[in-house]
PDB file of N, CA and C in Angstrom:
ATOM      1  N   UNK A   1     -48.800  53.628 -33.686  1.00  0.00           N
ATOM      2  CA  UNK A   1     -49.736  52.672 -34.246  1.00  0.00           C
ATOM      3  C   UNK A   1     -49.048  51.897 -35.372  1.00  0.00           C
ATOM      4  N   UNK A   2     -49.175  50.112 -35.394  1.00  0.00           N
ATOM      5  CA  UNK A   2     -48.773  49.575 -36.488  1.00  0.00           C
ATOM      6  C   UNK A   2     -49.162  50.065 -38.012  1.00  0.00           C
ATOM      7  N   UNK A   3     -48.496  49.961 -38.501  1.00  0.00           N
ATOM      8  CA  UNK A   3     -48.679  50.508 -40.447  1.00  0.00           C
ATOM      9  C   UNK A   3     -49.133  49.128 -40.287  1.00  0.00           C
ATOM     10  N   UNK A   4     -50.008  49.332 -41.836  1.00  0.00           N
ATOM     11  CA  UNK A   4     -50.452  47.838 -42.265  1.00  0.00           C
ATOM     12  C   UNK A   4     -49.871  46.800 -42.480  1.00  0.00           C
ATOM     13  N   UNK A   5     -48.531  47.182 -43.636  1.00  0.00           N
ATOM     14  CA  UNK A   5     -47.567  46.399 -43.327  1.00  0.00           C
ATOM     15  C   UNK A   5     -47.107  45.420 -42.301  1.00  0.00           C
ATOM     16  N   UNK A   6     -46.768  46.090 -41.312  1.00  0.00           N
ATOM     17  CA  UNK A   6     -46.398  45.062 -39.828  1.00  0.00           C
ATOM     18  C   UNK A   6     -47.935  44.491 -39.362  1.00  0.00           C
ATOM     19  N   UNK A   7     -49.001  44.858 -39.632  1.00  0.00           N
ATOM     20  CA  UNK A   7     -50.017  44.218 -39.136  1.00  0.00           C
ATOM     21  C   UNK A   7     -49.910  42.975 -40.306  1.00  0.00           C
ATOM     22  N   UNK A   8     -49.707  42.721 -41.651  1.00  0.00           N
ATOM     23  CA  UNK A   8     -50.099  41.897 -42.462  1.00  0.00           C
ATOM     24  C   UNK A   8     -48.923  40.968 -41.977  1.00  0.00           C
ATOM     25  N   UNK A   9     -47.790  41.532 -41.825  1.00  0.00           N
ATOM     26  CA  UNK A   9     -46.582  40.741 -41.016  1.00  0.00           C
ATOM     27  C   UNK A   9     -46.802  39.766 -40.130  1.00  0.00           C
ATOM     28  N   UNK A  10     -46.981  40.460 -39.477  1.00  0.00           N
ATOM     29  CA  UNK A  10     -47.950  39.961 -38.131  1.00  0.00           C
ATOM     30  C   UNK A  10     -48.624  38.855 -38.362  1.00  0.00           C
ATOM     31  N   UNK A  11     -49.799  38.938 -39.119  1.00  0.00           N
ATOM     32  CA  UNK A  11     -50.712  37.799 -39.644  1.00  0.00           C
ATOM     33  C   UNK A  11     -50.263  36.874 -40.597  1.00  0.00           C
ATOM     34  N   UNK A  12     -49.013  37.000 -41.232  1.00  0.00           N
ATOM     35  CA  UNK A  12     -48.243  35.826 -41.786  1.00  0.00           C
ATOM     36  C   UNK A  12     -47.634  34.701 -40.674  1.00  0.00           C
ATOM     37  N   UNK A  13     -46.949  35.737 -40.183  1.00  0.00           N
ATOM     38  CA  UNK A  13     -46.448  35.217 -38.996  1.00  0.00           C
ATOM     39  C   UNK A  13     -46.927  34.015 -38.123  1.00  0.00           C
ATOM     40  N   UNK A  14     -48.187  34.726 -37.627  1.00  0.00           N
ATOM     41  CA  UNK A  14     -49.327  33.837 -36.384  1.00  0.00           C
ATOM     42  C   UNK A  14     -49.816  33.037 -37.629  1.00  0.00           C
ATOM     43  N   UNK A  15     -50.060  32.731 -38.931  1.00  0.00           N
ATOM     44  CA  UNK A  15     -50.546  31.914 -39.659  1.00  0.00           C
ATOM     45  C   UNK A  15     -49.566  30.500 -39.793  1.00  0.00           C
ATOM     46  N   UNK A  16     -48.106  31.609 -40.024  1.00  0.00           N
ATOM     47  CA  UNK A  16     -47.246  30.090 -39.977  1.00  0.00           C
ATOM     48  C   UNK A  16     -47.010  29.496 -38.803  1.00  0.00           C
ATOM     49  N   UNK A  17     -47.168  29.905 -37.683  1.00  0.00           N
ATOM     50  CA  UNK A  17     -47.071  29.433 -36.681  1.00  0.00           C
ATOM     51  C   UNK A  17     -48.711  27.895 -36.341  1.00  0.00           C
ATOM     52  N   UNK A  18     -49.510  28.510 -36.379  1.00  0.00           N
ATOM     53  CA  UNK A  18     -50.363  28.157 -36.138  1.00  0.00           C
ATOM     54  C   UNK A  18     -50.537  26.733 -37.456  1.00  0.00           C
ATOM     55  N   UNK A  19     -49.983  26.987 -38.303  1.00  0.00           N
ATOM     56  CA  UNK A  19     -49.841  26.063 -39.485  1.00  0.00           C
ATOM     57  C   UNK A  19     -48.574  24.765 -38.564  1.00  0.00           C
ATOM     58  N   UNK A  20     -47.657  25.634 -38.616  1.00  0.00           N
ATOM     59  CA  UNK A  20     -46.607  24.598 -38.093  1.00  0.00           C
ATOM     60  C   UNK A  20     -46.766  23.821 -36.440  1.00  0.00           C
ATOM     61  N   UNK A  21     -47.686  24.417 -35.633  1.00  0.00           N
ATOM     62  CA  UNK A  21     -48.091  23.907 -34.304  1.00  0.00           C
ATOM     63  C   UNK A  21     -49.209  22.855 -35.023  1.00  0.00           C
ATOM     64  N   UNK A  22     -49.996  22.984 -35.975  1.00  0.00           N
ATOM     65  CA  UNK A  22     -51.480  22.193 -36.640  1.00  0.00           C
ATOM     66  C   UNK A  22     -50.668  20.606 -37.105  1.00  0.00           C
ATOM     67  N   UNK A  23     -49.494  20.918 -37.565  1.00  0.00           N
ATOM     68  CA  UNK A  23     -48.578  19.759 -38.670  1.00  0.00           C
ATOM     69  C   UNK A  23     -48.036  18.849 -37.191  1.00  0.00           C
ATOM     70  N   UNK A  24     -47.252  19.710 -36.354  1.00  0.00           N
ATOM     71  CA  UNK A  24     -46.954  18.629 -35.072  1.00  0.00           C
ATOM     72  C   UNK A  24     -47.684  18.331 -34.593  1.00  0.00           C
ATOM     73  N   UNK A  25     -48.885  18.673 -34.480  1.00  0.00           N
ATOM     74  CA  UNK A  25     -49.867  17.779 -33.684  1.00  0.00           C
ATOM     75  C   UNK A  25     -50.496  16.788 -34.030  1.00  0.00           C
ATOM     76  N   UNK A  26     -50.672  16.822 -35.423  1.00  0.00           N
ATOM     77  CA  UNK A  26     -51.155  15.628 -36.309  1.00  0.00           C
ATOM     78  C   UNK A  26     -49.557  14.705 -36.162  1.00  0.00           C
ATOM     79  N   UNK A  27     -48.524  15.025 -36.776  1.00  0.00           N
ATOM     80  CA  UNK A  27     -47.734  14.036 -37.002  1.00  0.00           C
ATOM     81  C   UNK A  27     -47.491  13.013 -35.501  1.00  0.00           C
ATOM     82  N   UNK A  28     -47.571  13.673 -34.537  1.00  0.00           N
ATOM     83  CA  UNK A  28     -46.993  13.465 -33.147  1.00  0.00           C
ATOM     84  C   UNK A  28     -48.339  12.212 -32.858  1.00  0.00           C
ATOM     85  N   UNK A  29     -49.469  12.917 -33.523  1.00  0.00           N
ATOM     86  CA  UNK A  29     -50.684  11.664 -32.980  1.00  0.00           C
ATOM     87  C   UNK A  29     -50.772  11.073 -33.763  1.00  0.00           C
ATOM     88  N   UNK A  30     -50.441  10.850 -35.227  1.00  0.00           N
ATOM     89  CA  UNK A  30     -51.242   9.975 -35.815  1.00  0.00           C
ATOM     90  C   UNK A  30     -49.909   8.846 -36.583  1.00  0.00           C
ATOM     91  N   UNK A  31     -48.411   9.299 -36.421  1.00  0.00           N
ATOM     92  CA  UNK A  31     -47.318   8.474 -37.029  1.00  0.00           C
ATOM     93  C   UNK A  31     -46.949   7.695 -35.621  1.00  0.00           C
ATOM     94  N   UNK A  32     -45.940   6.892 -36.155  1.00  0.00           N
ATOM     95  CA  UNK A  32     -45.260   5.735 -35.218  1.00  0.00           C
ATOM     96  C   UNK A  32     -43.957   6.641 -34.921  1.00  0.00           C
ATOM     97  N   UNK A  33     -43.735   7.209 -33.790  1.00  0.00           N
ATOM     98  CA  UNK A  33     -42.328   7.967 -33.622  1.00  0.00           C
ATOM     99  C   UNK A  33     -42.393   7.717 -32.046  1.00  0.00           C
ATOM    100  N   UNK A  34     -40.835   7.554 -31.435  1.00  0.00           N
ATOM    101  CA  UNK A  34     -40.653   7.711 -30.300  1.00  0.00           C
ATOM    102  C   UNK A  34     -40.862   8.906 -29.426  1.00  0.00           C
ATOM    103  N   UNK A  35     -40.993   9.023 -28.333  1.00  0.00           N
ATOM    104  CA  UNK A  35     -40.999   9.798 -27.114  1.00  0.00           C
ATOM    105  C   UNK A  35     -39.953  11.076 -27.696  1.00  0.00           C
ATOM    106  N   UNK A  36     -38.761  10.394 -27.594  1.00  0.00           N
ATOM    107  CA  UNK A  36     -37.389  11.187 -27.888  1.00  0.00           C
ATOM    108  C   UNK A  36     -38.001  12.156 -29.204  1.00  0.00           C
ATOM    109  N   UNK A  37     -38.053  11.363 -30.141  1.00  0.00           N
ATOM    110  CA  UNK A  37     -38.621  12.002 -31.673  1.00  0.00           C
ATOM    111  C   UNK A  37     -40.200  13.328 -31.458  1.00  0.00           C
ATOM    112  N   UNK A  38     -40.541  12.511 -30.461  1.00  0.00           N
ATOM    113  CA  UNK A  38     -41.458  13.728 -30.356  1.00  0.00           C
ATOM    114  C   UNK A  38     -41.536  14.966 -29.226  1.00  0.00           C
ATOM    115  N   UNK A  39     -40.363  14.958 -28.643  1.00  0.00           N
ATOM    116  CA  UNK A  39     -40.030  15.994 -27.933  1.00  0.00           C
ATOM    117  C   UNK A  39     -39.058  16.873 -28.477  1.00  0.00           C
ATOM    118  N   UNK A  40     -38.843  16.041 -29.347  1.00  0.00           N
ATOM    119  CA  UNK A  40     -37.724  16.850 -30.345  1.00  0.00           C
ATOM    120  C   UNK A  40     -38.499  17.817 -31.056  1.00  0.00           C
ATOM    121  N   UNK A  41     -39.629  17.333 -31.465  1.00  0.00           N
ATOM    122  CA  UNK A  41     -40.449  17.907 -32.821  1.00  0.00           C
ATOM    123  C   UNK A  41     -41.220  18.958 -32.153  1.00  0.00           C
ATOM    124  N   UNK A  42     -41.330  18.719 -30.746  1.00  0.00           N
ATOM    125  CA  UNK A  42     -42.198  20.311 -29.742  1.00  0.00           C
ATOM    126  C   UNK A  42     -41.449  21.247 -29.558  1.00  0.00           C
ATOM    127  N   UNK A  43     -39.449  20.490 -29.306  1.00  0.00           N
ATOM    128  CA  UNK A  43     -39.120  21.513 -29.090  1.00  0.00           C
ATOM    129  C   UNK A  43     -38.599  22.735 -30.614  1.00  0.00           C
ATOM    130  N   UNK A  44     -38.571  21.661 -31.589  1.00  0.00           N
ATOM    131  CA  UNK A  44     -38.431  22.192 -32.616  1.00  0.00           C
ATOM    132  C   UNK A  44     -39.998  23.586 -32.782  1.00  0.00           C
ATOM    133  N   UNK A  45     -40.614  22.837 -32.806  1.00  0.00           N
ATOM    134  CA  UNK A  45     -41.824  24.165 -32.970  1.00  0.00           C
ATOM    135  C   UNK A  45     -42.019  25.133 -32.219  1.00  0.00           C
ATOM    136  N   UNK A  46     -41.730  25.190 -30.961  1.00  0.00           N
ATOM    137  CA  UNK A  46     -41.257  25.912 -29.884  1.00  0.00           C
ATOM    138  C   UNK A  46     -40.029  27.000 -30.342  1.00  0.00           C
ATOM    139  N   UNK A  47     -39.250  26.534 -31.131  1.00  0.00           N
ATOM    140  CA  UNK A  47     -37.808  27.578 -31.563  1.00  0.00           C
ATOM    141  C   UNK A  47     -38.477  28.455 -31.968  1.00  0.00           C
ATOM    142  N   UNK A  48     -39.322  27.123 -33.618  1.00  0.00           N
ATOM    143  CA  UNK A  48     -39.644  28.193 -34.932  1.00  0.00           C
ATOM    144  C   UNK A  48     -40.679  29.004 -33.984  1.00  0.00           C
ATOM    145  N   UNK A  49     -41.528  29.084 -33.161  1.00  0.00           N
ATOM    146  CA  UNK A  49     -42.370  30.048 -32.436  1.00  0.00           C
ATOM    147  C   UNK A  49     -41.607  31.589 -31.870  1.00  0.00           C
ATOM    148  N   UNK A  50     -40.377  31.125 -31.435  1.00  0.00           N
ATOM    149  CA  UNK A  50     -39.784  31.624 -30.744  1.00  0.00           C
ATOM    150  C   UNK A  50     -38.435  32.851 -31.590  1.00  0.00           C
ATOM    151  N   UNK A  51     -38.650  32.000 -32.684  1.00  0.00           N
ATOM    152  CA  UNK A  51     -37.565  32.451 -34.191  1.00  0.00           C
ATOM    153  C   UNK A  51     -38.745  33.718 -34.852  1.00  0.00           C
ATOM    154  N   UNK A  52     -40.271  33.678 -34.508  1.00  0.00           N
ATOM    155  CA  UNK A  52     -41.533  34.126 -35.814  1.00  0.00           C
ATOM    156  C   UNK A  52     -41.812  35.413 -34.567  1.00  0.00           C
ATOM    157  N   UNK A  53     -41.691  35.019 -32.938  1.00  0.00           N
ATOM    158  CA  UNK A  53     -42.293  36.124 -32.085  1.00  0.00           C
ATOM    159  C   UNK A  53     -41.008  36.101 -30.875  1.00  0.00           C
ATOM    160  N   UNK A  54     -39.949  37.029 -31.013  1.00  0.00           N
ATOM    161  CA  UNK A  54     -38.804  36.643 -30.015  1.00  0.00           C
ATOM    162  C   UNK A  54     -39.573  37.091 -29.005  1.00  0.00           C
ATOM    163  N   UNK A  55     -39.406  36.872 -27.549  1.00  0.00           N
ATOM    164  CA  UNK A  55     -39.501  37.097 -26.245  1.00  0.00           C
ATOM    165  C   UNK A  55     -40.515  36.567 -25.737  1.00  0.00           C
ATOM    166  N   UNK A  56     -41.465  35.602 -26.838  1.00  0.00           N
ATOM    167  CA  UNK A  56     -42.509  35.411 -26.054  1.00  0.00           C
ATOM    168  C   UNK A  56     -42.485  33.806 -25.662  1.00  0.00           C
ATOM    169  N   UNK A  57     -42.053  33.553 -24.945  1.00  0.00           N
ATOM    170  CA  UNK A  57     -41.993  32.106 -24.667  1.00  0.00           C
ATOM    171  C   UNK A  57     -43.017  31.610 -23.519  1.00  0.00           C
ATOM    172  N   UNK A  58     -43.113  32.628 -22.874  1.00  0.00           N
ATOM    173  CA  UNK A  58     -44.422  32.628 -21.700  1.00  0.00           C
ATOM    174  C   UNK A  58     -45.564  32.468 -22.896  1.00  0.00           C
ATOM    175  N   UNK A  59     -45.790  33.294 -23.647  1.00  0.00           N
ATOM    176  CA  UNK A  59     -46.923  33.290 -24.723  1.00  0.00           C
ATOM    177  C   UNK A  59     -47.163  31.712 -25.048  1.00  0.00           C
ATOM    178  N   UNK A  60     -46.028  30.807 -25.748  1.00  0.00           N
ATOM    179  CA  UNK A  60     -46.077  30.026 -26.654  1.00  0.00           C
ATOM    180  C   UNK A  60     -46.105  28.852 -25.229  1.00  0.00           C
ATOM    181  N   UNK A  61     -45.292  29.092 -24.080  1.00  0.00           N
ATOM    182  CA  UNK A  61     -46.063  27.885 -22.935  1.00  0.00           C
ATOM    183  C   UNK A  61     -47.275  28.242 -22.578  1.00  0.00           C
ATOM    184  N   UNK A  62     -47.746  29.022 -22.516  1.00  0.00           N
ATOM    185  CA  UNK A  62     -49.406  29.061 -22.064  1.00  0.00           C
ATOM    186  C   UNK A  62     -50.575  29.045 -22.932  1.00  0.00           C
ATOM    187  N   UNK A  63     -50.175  28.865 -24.042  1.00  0.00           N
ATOM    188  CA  UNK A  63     -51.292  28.494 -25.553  1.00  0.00           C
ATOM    189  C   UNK A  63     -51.006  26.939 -26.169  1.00  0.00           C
ATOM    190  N   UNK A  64     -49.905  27.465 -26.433  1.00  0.00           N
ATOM    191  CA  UNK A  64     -49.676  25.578 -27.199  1.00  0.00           C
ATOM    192  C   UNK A  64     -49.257  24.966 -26.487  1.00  0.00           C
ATOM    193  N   UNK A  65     -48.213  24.625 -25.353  1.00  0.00           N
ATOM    194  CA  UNK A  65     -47.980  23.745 -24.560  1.00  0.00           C
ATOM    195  C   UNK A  65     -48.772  22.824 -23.664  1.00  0.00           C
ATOM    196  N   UNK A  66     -49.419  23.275 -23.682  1.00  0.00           N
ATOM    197  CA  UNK A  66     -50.517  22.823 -23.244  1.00  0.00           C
ATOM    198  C   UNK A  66     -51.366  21.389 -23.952  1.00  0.00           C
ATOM    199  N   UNK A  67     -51.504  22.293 -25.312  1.00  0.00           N
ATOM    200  CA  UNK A  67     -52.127  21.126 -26.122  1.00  0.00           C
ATOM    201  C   UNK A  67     -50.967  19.852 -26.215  1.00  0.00           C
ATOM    202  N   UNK A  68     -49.480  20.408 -26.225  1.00  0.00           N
ATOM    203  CA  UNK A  68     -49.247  19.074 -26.487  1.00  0.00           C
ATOM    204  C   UNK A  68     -48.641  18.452 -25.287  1.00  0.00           C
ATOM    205  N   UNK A  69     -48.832  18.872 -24.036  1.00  0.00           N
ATOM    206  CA  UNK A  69     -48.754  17.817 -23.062  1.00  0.00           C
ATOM    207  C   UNK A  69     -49.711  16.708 -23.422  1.00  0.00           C
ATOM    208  N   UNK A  70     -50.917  17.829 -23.800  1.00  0.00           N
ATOM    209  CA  UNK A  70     -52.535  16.667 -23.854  1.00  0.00           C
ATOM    210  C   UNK A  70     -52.414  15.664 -24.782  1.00  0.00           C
ATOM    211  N   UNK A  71     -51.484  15.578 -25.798  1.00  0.00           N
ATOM    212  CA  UNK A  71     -51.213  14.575 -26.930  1.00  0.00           C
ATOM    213  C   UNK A  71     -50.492  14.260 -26.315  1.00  0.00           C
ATOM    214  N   UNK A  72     -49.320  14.509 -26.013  1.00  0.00           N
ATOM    215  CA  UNK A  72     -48.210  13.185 -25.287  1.00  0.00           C
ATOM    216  C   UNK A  72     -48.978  12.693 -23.751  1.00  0.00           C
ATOM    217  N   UNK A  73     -49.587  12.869 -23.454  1.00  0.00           N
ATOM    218  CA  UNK A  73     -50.138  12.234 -22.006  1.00  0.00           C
ATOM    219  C   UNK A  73     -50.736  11.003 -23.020  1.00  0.00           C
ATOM    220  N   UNK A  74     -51.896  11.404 -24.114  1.00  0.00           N
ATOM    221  CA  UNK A  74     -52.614  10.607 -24.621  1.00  0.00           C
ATOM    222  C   UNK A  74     -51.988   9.572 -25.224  1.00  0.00           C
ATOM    223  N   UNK A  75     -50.633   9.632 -26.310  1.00  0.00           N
ATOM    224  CA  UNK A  75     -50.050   9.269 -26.838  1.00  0.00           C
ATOM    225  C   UNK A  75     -49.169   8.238 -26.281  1.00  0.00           C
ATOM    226  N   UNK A  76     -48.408   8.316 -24.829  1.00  0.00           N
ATOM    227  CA  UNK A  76     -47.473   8.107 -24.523  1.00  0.00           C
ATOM    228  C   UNK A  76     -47.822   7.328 -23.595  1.00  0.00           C
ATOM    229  N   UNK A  77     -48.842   7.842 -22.894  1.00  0.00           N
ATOM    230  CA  UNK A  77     -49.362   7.290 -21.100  1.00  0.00           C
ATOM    231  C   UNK A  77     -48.264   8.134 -20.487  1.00  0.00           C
ATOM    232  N   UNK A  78     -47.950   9.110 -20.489  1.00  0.00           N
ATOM    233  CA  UNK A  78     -47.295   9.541 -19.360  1.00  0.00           C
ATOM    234  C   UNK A  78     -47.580  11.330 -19.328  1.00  0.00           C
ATOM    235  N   UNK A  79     -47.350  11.532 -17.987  1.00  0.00           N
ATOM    236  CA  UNK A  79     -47.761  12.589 -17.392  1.00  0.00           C
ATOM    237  C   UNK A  79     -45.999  13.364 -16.582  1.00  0.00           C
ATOM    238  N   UNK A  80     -45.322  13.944 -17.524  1.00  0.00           N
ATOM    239  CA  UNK A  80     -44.071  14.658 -16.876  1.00  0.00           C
ATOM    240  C   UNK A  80     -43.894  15.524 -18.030  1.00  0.00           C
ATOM    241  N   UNK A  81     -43.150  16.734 -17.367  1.00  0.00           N
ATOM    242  CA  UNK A  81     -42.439  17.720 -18.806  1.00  0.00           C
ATOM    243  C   UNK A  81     -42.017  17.273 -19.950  1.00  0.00           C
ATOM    244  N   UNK A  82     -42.358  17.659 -21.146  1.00  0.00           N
ATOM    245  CA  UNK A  82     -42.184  17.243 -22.508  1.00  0.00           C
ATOM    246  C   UNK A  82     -41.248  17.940 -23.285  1.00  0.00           C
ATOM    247  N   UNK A  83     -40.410  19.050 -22.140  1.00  0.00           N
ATOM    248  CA  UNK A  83     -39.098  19.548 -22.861  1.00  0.00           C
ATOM    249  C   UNK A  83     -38.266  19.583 -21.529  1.00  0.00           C
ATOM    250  N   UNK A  84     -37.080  19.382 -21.959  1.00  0.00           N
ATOM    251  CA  UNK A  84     -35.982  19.389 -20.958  1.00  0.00           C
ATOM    252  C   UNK A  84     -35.304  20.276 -21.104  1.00  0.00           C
ATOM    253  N   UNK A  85     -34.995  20.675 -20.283  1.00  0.00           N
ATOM    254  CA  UNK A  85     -34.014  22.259 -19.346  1.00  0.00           C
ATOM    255  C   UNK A  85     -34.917  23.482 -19.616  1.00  0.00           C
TER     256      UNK A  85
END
């Protein structure tokens, strides 16, 4: 069983995450930045996700990826993968 410790860990963790997925989604919809600039900035949040919870990348495509196809579809007019390789 987790000690409290790693549970409060834990909840820093999913806070900064959820903080730093909240900041790209605003910046991505509401500034003037290119396509390029904003696939950069998913895949950047995608690392730090990936840097805060290693192995879960299935996790972080099936929760947030999602949302930001739905901003770059909206954003962009286009409908294709928003990270490459």
């Amino acid at each position: 069983m987790p000690t409290r410790e790693e549970l409060e860990e834990e909840d820093r963790r999913l806070r900064q995450l959820r903080i730093a997925v909240s900041l790209a989604l605003s910046v991505i919809g509401q500034t003037e930045m290119s396509l390029a600039q904003a696939q950069e900035m998913v895949s950047a949040t995608r690392s730090l996700a990936l840097r805060l919870f290693p192995g879960k990348e299935l996790a972080f495509d099936l929760i947030y990826l999602p949302r930001f196809r739905r901003l770059m579809a909206e954003r962009f007019g286009l409908y294709r993968p928003i990270l490459q390789g």
